[in-house]
Protein backbone atom coordinates (compact mmCIF):
# COMPACT_ATOMS: atom_id res chain seq x y z
CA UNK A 1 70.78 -123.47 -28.25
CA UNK A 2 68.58 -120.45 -29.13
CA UNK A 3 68.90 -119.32 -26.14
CA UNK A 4 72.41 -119.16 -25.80
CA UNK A 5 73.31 -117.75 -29.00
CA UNK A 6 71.00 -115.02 -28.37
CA UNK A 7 73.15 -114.28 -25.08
CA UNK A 8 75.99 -114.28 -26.77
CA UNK A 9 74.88 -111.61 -29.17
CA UNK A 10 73.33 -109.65 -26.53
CA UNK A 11 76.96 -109.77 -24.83
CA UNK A 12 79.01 -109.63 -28.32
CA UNK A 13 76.39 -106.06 -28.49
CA UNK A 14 76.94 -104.98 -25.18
CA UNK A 15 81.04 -104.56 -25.65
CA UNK A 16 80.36 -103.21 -29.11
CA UNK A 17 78.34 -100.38 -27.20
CA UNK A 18 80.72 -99.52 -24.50
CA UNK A 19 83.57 -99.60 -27.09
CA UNK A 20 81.89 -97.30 -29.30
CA UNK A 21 81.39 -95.01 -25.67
CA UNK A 22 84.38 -95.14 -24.41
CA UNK A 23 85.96 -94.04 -28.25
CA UNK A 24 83.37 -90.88 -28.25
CA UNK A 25 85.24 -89.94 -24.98
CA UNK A 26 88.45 -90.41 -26.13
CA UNK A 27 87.68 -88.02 -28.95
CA UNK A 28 85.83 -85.55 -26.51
CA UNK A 29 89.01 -85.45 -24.78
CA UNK A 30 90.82 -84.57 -27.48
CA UNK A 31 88.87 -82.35 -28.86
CA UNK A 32 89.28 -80.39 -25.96
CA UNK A 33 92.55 -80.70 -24.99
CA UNK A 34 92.73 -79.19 -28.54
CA UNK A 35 90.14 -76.19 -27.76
CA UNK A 36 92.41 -75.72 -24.57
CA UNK A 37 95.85 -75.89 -26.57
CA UNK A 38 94.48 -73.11 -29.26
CA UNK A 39 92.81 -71.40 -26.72
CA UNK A 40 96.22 -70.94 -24.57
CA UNK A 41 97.85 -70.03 -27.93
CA UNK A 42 95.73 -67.14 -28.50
CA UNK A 43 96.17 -65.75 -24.83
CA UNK A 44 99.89 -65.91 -25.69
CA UNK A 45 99.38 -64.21 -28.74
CA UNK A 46 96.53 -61.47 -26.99
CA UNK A 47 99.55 -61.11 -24.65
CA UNK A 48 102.12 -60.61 -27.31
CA UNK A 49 100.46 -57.74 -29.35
CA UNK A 50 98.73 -56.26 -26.30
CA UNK A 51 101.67 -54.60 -24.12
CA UNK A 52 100.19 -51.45 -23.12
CA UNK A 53 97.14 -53.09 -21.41
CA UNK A 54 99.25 -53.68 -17.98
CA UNK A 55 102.86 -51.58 -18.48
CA UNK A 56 105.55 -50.48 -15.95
CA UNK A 57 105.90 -46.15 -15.64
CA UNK A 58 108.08 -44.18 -14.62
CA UNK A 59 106.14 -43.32 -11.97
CA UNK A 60 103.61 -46.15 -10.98
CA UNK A 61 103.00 -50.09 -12.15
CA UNK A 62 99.53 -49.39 -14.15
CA UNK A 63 97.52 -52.60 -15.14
CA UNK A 64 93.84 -51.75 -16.40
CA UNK A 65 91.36 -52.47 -19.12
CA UNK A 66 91.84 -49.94 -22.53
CA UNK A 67 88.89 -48.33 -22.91
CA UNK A 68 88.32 -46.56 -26.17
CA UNK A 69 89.25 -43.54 -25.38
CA UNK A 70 92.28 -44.63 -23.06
CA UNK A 71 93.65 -46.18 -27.24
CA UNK A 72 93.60 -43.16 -27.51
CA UNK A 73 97.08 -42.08 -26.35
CA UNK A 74 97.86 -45.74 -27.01
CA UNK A 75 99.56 -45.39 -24.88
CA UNK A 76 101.15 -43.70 -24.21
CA UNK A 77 103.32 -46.11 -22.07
CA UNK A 78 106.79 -44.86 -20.83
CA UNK A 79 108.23 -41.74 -22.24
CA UNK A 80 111.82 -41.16 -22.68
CA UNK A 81 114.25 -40.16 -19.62
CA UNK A 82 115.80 -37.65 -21.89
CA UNK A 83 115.82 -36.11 -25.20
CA UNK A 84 118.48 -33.78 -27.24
CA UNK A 85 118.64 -30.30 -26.41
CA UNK A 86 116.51 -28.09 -27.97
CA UNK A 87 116.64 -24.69 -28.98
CA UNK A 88 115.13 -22.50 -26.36
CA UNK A 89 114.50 -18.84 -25.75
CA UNK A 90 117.06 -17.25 -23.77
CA UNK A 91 115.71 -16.70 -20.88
CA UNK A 92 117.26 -15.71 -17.58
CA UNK A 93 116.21 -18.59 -15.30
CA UNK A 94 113.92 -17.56 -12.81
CA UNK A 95 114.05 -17.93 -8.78
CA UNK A 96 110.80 -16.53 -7.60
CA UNK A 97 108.93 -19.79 -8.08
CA UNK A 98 105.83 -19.34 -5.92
CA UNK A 99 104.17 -22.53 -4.88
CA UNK A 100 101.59 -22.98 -2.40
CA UNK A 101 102.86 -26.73 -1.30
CA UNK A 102 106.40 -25.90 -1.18
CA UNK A 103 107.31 -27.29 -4.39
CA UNK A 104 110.84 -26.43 -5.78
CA UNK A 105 110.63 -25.70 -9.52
CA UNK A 106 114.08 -24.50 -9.82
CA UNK A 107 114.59 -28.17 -11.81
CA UNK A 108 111.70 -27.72 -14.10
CA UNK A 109 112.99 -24.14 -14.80
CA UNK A 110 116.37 -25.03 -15.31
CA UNK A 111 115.33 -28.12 -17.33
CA UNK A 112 113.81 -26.24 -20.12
CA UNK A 113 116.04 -23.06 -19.91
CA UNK A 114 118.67 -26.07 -21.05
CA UNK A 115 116.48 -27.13 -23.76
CA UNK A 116 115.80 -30.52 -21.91
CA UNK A 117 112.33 -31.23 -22.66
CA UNK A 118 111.49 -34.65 -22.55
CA UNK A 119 113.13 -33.98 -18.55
CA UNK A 120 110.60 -30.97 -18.25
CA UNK A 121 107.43 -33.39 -20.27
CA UNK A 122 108.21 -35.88 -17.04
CA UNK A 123 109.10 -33.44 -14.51
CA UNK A 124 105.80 -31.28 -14.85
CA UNK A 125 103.95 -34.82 -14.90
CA UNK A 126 105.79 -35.89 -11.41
CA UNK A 127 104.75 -32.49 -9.84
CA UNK A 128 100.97 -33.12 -10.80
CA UNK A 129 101.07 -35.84 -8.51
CA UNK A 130 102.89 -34.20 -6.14
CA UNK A 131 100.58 -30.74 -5.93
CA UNK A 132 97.34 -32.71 -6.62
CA UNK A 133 97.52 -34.69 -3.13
CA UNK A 134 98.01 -37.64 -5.14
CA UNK A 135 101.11 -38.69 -3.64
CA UNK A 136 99.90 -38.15 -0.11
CA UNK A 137 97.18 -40.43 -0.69
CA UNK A 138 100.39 -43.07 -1.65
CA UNK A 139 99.17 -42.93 -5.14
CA UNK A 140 101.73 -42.31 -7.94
CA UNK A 141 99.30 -41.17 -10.34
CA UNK A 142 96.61 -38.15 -10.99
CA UNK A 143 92.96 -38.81 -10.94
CA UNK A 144 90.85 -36.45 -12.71
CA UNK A 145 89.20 -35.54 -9.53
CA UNK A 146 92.50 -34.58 -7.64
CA UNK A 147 92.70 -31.63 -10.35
CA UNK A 148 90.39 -29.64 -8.40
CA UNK A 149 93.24 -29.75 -5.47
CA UNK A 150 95.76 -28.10 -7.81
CA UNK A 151 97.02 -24.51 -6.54
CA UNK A 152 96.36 -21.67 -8.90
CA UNK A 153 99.57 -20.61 -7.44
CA UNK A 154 101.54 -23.54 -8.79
CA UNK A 155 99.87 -24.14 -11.61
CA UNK A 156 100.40 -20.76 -12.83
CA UNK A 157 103.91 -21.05 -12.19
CA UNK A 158 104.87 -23.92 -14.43
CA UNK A 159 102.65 -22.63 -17.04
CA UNK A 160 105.04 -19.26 -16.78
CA UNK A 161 107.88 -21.59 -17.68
CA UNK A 162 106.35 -23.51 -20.31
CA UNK A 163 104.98 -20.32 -22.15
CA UNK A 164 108.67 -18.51 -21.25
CA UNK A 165 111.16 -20.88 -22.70
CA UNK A 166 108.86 -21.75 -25.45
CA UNK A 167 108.13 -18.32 -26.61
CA UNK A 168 104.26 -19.09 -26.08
CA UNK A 169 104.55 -22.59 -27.56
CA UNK A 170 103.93 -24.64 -25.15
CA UNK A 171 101.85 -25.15 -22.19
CA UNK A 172 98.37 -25.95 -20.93
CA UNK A 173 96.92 -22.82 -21.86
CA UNK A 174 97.67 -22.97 -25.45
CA UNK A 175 96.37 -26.73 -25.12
CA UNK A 176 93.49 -24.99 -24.00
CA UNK A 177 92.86 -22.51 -26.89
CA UNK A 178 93.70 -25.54 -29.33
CA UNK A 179 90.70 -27.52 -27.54
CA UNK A 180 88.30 -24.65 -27.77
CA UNK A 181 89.39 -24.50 -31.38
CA UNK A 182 88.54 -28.32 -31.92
CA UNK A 183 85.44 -27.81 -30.64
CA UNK A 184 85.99 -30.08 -27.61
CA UNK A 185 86.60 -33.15 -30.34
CA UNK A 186 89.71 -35.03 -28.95
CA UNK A 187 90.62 -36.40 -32.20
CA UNK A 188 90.81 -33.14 -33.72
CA UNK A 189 92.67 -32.23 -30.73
CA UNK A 190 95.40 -34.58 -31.05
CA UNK A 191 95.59 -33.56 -34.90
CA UNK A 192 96.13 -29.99 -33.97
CA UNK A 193 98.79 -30.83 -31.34
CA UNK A 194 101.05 -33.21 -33.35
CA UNK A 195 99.72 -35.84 -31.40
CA UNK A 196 99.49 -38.16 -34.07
CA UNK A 197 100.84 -39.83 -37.17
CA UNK A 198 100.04 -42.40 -39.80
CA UNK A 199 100.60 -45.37 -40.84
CA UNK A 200 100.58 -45.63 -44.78
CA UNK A 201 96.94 -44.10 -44.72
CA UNK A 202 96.33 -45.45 -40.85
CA UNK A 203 95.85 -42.29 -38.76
CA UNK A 204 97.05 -43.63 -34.87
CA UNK A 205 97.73 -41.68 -31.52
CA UNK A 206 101.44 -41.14 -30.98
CA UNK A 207 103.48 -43.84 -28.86
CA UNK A 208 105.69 -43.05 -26.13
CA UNK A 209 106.90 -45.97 -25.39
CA UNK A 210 110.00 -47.42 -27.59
CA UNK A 211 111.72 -45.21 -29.31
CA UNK A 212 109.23 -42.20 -28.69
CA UNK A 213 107.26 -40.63 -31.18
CA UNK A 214 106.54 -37.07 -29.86
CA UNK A 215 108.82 -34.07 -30.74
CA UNK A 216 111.12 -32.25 -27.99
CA UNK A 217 111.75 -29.63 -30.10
CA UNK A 218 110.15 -26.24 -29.93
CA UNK A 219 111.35 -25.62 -33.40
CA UNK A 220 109.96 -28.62 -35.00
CA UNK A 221 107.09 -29.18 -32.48
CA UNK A 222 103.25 -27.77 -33.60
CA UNK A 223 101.49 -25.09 -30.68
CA UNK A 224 100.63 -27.15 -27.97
CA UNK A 225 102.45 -30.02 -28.18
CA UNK A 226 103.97 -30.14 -24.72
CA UNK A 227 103.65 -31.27 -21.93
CA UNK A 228 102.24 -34.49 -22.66
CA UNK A 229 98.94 -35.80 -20.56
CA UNK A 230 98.63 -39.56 -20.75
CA UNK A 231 95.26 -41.09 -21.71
CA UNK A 232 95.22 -44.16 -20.45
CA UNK A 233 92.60 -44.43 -18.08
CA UNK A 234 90.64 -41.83 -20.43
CA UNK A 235 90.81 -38.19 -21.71
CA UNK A 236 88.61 -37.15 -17.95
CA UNK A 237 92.56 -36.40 -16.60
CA UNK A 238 93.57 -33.60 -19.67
CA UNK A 239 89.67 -32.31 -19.92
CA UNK A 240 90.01 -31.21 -16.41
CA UNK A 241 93.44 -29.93 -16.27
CA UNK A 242 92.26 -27.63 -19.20
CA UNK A 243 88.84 -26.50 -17.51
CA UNK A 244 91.69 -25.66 -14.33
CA UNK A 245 90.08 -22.44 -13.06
CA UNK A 246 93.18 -20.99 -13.70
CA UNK A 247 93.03 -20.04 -17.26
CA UNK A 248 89.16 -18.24 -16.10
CA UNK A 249 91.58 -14.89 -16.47
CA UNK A 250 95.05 -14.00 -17.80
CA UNK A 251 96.64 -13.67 -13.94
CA UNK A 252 98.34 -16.33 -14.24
CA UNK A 253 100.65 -14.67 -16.18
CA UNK A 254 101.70 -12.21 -13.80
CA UNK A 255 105.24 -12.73 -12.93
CA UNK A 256 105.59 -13.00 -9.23
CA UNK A 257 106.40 -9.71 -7.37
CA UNK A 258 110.25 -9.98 -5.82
């Protein structure tokens, strides 16, 4: 009799012990079917407030990792296709557009003579790519290291057109003297340029995309505030374009011979 009541208890045990198991899986499982459930809810939410991580262009389908100086344009994202007309010099537009890749400028010339900046802002990005090599190599973007492939020539020739129709306003070469001014320190850069704004007391870079937050007006624009160099793989692509040796001497603002 003892020794069948002390089976029983051993067996009565037995199925108390693999109950008790298979409950603490149970709850493992749903603990993380849980983990996964808040886990996937984050991602969506990561997703949600993180648009200009991957983002389509105008000009190329970008998808990288921000790095903290790439925030800094925030993006920059896509600017607008066009802006209101601003109030330009009056200029005669020019013909003689020297370029040493056969690029036409007589858009970009005609596009700010008309006031149309936010066309120019795009156009003078889309010949970067263009005079850099970029687009031979079938990219739709500038590296920093396909400045060095930009012609003086055409260089000099939209920076004639920016400084012409902007009455020495705009252009890289007053980006240039506003950088040596900041002391090479890109947030004081930006501040100088109009290149940012606030939020309540928040101080953020400017957005382009939405409804854009830069100013295509040479009016109401600060020095320097056009054209617009995005940051989003870094500030490498503006330092260069700035150290161009181009602006090593003022001939670049010799006006082509007829």
């Amino acid at each position: 009799i003892i020794n069948i009541s002390s089976s029983i208890d051993h067996h009565r045990e037995a199925r108390a012990l693999c109950a008790l198991a298979k409950m603490r899986i149970f709850l493992s499982a749903v603990s993380v079917v849980a983990t996964l459930a808040a886990f996937l809810g984050a991602c969506d939410a990561f997703s949600a407030v993180l648009p200009s991580v991957t983002r389509q262009t105008s000009n190329t389908f970008v998808s990288v990792a921000l790095t903290t100086e790439a925030a800094a344009m925030a993006d920059s994202g896509v600017p607008p296709e066009t802006s209101d007309a601003s109030d330009v010099a009056e200029e005669e537009i020019p013909t003689n557009l020297p370029s040493d890749v056969g690029m036409d400028y007589i858009p970009l010339a005609t596009m700010l003579a008309t006031g149309q900046l936010a066309e120019a802002d795009q156009f003078t990005r889309d010949a970067l790519i263009t005079i850099s090599g970029a687009r031979e190599k079938g990219r739709n973007f500038v590296y920093f290291t396909d400045v060095k492939n930009i012609p003086n020539t055409d260089l000099a020739t939209i920076e004639r057109l920016w400084n012409k129709f902007s009455k020495g306003k705009f252009g890289y070469s007053v980006q240039k003297k506003k950088w040596k001014q900041s002391k090479g320190d890109f947030e004081a850069f930006c501040r100088k340029i109009g290149w940012t704004t606030t939020d309540g007391e928040v101080e953020r870079k400017k957005r382009w995309f939405g409804a854009s937050e830069f100013t295509y007006d040479v009016k109401k624009a600060p020095e320097g505030h056009l054209p617009l160099t995005s940051a989003l793989r870094g500030t490498s692509l503006l330092k260069q374009l700035l150290a161009h040796p181009v602006w090593d001497n003022d001939d670049w603002k010799k006006e082509p011979e007829a």
